[in-house]
Each structure stands twice: as C-alpha cells, then as structure tokens.
PDB file of N, CA and C in Angstrom:
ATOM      1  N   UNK A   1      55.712  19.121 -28.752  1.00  0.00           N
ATOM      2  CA  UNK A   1      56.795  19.652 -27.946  1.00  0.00           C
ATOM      3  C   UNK A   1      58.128  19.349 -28.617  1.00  0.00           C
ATOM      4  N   UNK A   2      57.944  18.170 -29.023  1.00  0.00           N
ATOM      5  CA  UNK A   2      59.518  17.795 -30.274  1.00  0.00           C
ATOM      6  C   UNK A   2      59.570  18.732 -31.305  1.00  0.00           C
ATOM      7  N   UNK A   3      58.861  18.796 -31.401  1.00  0.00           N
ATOM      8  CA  UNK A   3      59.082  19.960 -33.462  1.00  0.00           C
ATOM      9  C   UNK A   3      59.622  21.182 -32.542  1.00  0.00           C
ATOM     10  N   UNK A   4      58.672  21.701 -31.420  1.00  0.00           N
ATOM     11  CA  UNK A   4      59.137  22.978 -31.223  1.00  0.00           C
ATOM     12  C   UNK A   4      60.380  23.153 -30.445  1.00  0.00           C
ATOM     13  N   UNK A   5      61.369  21.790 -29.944  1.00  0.00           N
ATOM     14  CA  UNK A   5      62.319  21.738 -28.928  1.00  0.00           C
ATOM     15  C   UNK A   5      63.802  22.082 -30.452  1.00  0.00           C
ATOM     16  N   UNK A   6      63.039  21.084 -31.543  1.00  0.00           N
ATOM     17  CA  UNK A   6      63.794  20.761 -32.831  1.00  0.00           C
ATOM     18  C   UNK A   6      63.830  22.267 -33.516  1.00  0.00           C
ATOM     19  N   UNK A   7      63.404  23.206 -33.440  1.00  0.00           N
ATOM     20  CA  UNK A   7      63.747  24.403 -33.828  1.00  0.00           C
ATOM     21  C   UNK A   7      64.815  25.407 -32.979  1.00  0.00           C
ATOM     22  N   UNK A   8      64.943  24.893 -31.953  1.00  0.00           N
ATOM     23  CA  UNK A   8      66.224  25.668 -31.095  1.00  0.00           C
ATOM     24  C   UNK A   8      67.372  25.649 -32.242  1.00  0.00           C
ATOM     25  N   UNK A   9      68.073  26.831 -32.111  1.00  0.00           N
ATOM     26  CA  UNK A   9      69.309  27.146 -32.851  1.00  0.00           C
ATOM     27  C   UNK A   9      70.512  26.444 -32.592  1.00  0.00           C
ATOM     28  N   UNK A  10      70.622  25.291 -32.118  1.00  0.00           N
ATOM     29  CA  UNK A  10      72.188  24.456 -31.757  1.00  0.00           C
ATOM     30  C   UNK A  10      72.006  23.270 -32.874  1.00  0.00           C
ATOM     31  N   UNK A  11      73.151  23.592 -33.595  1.00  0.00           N
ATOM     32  CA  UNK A  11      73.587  22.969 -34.317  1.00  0.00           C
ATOM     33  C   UNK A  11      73.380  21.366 -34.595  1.00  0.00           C
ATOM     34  N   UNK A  12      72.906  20.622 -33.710  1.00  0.00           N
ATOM     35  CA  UNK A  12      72.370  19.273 -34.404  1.00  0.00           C
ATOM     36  C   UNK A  12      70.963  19.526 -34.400  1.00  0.00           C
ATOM     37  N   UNK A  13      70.244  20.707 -34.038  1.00  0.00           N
ATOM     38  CA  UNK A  13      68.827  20.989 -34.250  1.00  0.00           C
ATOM     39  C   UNK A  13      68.694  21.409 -35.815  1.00  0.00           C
ATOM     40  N   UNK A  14      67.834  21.112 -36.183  1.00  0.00           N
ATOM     41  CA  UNK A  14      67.268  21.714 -37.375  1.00  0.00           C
ATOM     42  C   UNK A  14      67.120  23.917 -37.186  1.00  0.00           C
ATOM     43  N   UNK A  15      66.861  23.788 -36.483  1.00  0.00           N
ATOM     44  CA  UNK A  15      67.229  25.055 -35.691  1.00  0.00           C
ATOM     45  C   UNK A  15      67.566  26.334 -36.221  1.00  0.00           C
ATOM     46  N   UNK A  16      69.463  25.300 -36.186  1.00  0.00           N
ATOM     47  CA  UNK A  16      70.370  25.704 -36.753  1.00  0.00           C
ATOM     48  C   UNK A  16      70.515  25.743 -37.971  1.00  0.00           C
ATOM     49  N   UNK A  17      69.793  24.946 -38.992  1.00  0.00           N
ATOM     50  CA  UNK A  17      70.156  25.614 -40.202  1.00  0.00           C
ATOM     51  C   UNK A  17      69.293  26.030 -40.964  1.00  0.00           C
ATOM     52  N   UNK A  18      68.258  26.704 -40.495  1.00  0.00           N
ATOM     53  CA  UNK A  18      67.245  28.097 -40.394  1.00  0.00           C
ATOM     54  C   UNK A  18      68.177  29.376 -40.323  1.00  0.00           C
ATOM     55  N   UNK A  19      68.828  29.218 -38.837  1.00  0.00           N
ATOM     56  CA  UNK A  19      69.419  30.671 -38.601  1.00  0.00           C
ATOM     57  C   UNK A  19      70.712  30.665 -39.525  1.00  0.00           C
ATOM     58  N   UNK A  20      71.480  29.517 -39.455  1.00  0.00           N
ATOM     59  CA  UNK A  20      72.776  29.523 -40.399  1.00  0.00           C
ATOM     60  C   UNK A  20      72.550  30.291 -41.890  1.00  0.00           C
ATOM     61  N   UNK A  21      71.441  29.674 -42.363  1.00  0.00           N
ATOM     62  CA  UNK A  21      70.685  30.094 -43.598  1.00  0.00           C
ATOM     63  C   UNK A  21      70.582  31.621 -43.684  1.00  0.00           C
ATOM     64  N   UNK A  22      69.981  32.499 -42.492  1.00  0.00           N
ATOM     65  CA  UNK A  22      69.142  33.300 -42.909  1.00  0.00           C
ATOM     66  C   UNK A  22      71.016  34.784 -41.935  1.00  0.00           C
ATOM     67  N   UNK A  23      71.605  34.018 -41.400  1.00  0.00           N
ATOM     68  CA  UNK A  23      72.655  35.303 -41.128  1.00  0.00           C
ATOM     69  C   UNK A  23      74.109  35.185 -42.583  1.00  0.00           C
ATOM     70  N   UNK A  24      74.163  36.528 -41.992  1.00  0.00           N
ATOM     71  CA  UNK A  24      75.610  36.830 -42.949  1.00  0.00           C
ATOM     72  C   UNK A  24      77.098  36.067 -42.908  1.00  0.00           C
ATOM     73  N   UNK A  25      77.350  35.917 -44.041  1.00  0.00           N
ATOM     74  CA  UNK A  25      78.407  35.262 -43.862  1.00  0.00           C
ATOM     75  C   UNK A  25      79.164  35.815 -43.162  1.00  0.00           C
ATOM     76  N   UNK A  26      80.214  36.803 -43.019  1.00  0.00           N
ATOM     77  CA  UNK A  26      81.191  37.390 -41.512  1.00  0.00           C
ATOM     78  C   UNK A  26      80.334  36.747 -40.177  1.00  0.00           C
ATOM     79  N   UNK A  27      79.522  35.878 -39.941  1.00  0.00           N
ATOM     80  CA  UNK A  27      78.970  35.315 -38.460  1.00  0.00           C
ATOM     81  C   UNK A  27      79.512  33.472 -38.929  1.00  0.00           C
ATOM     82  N   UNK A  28      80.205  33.658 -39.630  1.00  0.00           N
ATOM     83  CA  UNK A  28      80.530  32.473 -39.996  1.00  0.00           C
ATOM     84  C   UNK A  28      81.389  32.044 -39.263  1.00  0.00           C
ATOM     85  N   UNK A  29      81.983  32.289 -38.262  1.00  0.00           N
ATOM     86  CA  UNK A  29      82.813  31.981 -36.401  1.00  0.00           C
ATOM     87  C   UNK A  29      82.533  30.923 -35.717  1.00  0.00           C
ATOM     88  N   UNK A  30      80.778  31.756 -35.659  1.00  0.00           N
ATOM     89  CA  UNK A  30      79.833  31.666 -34.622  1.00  0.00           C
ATOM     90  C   UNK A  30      79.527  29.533 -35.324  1.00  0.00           C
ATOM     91  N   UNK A  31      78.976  29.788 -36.617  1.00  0.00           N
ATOM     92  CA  UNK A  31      78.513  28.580 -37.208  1.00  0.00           C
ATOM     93  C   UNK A  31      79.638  27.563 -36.912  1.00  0.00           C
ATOM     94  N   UNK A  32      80.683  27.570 -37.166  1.00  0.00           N
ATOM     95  CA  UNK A  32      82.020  26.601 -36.664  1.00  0.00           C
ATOM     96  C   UNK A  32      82.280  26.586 -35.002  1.00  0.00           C
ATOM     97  N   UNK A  33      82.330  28.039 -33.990  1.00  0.00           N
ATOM     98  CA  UNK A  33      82.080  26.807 -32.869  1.00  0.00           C
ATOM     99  C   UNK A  33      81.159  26.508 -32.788  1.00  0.00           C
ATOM    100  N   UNK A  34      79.929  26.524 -32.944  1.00  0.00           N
ATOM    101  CA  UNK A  34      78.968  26.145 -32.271  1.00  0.00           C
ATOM    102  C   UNK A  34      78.796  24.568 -32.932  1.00  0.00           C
ATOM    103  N   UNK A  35      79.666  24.428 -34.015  1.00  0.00           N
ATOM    104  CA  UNK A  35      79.616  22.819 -34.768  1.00  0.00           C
ATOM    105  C   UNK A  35      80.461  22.371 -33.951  1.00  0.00           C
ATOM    106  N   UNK A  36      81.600  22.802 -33.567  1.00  0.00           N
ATOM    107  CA  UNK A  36      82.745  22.528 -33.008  1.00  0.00           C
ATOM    108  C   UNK A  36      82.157  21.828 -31.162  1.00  0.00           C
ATOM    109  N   UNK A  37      81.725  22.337 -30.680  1.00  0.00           N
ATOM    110  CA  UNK A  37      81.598  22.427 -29.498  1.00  0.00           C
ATOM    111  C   UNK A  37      79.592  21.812 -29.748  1.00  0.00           C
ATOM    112  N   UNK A  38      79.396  21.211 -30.771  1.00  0.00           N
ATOM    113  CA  UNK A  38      77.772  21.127 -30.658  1.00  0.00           C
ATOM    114  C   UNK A  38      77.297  20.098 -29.567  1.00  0.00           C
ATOM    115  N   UNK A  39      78.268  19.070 -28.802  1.00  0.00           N
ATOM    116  CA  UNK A  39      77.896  18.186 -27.739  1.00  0.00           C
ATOM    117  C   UNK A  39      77.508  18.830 -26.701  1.00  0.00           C
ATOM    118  N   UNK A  40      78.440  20.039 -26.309  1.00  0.00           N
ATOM    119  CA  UNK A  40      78.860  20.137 -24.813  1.00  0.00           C
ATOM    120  C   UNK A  40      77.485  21.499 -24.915  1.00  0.00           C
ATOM    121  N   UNK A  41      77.168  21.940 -25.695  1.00  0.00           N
ATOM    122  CA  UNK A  41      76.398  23.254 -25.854  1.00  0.00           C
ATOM    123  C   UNK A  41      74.478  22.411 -25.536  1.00  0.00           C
ATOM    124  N   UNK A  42      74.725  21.652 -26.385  1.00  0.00           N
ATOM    125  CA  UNK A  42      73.415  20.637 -26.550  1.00  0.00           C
ATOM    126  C   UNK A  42      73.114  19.871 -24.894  1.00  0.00           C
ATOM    127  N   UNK A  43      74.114  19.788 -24.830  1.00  0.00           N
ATOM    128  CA  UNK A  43      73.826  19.107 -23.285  1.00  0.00           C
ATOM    129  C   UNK A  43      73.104  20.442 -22.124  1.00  0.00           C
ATOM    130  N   UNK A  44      74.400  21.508 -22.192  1.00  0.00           N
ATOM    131  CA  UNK A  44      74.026  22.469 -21.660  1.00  0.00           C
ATOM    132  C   UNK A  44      72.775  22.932 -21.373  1.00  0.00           C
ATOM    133  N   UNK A  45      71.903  23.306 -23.029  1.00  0.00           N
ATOM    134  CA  UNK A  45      71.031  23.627 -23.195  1.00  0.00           C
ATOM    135  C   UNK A  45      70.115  23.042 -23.336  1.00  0.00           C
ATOM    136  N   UNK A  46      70.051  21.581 -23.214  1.00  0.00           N
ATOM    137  CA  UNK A  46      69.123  20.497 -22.965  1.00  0.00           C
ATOM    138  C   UNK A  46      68.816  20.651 -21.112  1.00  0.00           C
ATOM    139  N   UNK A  47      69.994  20.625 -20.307  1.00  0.00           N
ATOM    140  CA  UNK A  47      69.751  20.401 -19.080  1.00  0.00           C
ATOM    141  C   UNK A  47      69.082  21.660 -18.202  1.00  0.00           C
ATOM    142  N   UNK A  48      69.176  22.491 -19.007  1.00  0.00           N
ATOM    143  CA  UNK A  48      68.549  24.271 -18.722  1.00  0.00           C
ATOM    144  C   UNK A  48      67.235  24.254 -18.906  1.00  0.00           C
ATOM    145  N   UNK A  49      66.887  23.707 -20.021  1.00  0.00           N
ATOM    146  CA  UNK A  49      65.397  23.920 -20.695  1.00  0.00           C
ATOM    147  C   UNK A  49      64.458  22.897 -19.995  1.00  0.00           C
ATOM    148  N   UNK A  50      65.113  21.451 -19.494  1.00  0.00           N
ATOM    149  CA  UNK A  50      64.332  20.432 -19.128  1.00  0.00           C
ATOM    150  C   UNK A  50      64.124  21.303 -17.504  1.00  0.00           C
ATOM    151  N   UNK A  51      65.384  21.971 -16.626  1.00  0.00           N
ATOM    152  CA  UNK A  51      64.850  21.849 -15.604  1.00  0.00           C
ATOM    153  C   UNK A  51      64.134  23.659 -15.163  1.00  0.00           C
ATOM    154  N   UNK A  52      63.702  24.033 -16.373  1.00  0.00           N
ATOM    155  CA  UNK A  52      62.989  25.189 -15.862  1.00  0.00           C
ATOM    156  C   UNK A  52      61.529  25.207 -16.925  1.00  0.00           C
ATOM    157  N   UNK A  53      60.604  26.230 -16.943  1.00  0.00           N
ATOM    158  CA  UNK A  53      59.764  26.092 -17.172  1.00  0.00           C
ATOM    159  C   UNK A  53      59.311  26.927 -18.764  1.00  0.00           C
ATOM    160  N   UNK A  54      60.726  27.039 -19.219  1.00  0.00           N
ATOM    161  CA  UNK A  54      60.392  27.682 -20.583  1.00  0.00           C
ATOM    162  C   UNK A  54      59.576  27.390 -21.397  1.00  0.00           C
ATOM    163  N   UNK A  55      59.741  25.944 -21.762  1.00  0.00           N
ATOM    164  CA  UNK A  55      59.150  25.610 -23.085  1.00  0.00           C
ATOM    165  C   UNK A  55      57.470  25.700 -22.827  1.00  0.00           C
ATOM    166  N   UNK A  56      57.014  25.518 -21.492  1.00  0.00           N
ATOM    167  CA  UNK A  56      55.822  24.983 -21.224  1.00  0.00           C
ATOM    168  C   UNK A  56      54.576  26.417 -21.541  1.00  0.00           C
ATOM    169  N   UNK A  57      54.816  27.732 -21.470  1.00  0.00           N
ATOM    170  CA  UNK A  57      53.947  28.235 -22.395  1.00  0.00           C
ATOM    171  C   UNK A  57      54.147  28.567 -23.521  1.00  0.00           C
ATOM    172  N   UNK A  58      55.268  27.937 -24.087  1.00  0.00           N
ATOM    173  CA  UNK A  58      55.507  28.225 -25.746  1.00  0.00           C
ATOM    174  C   UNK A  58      54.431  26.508 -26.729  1.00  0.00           C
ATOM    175  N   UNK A  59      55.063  25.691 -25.886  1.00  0.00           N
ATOM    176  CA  UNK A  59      54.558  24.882 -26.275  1.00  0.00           C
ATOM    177  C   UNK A  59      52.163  24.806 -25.651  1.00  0.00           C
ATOM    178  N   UNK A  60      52.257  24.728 -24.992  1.00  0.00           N
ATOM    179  CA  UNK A  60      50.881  25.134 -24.740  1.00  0.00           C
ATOM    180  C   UNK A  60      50.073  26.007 -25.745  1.00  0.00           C
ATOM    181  N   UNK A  61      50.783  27.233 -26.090  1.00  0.00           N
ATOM    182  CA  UNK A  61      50.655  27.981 -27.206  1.00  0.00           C
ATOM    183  C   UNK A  61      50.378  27.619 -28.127  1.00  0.00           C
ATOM    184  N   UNK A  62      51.203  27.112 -28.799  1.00  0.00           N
ATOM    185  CA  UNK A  62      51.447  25.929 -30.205  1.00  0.00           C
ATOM    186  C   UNK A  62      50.144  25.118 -30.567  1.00  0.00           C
ATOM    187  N   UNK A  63      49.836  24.522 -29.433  1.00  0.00           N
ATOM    188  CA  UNK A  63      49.043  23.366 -28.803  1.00  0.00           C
ATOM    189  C   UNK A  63      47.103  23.967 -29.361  1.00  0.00           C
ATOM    190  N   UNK A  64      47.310  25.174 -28.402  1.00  0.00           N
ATOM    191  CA  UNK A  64      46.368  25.960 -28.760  1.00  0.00           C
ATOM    192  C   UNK A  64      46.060  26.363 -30.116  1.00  0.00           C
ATOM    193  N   UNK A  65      46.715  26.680 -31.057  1.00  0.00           N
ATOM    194  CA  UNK A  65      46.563  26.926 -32.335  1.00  0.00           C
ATOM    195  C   UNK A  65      46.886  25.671 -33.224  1.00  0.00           C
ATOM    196  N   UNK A  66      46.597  24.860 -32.962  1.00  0.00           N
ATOM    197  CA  UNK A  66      46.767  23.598 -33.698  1.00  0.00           C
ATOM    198  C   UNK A  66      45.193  22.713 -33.943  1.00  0.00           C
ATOM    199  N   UNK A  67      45.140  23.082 -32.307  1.00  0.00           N
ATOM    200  CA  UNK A  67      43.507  22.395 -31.898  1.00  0.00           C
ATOM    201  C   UNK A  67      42.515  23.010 -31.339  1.00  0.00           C
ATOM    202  N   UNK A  68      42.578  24.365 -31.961  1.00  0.00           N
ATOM    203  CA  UNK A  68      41.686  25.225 -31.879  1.00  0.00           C
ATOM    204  C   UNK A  68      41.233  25.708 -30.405  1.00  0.00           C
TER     205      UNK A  68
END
C-alpha cells in the first residue's frame, strides 16, 4: 500500500518526478507550485485518500498480481 500511496503525483512523492519527467517543459508552473505549496497539497491529499475508499481496490489489485 506504501509503494502504491508513493507513486501519487505530489511533489515529495516519488510520484512526482515520474510525471515531472515525462511532461513538457511550458507545464513548468504547475512543477513550481506544486513544490511551492507541496505541505499544504500533501496534507490535503493525504486527508482525502485516508478518509475515503480509493486506494482500497487499487491496492487489493496490486496485491492480487503480486501473489497470484
């Protein structure tokens, strides 16, 4: 559930520099606030994900193809 929480796109995730990597530079805005503002976004989107039920068939998924 960590590796797959650690691929979200916010900027202290590893995530982020997958997608940073793979968009065009003119989105280069987007990469500075989202560094800029990476506490208040991380919290955000930490407190969203813990209290609903997203991750739980992505991760189950995962789970499944790991251990057959």
């Amino acid at each position: 559930m960590l590796a797959i929480f650690n691929l979200i796109p916010v900027p202290p995730l590893d995530g982020s520099k997958i997608l940073f990597a793979v968009l065009p530079y003119r989105w280069q805005a987007i990469e500075d606030y989202l560094t800029r503002y990476q506490f208040i976004v991380f919290i955000i989107l930490l407190f969203v994900l813990l209290n609903s039920n997203f991750l739980n068939p992505l991760v189950t998924s995962v789970f499944k193809i790991f251990i057959g």
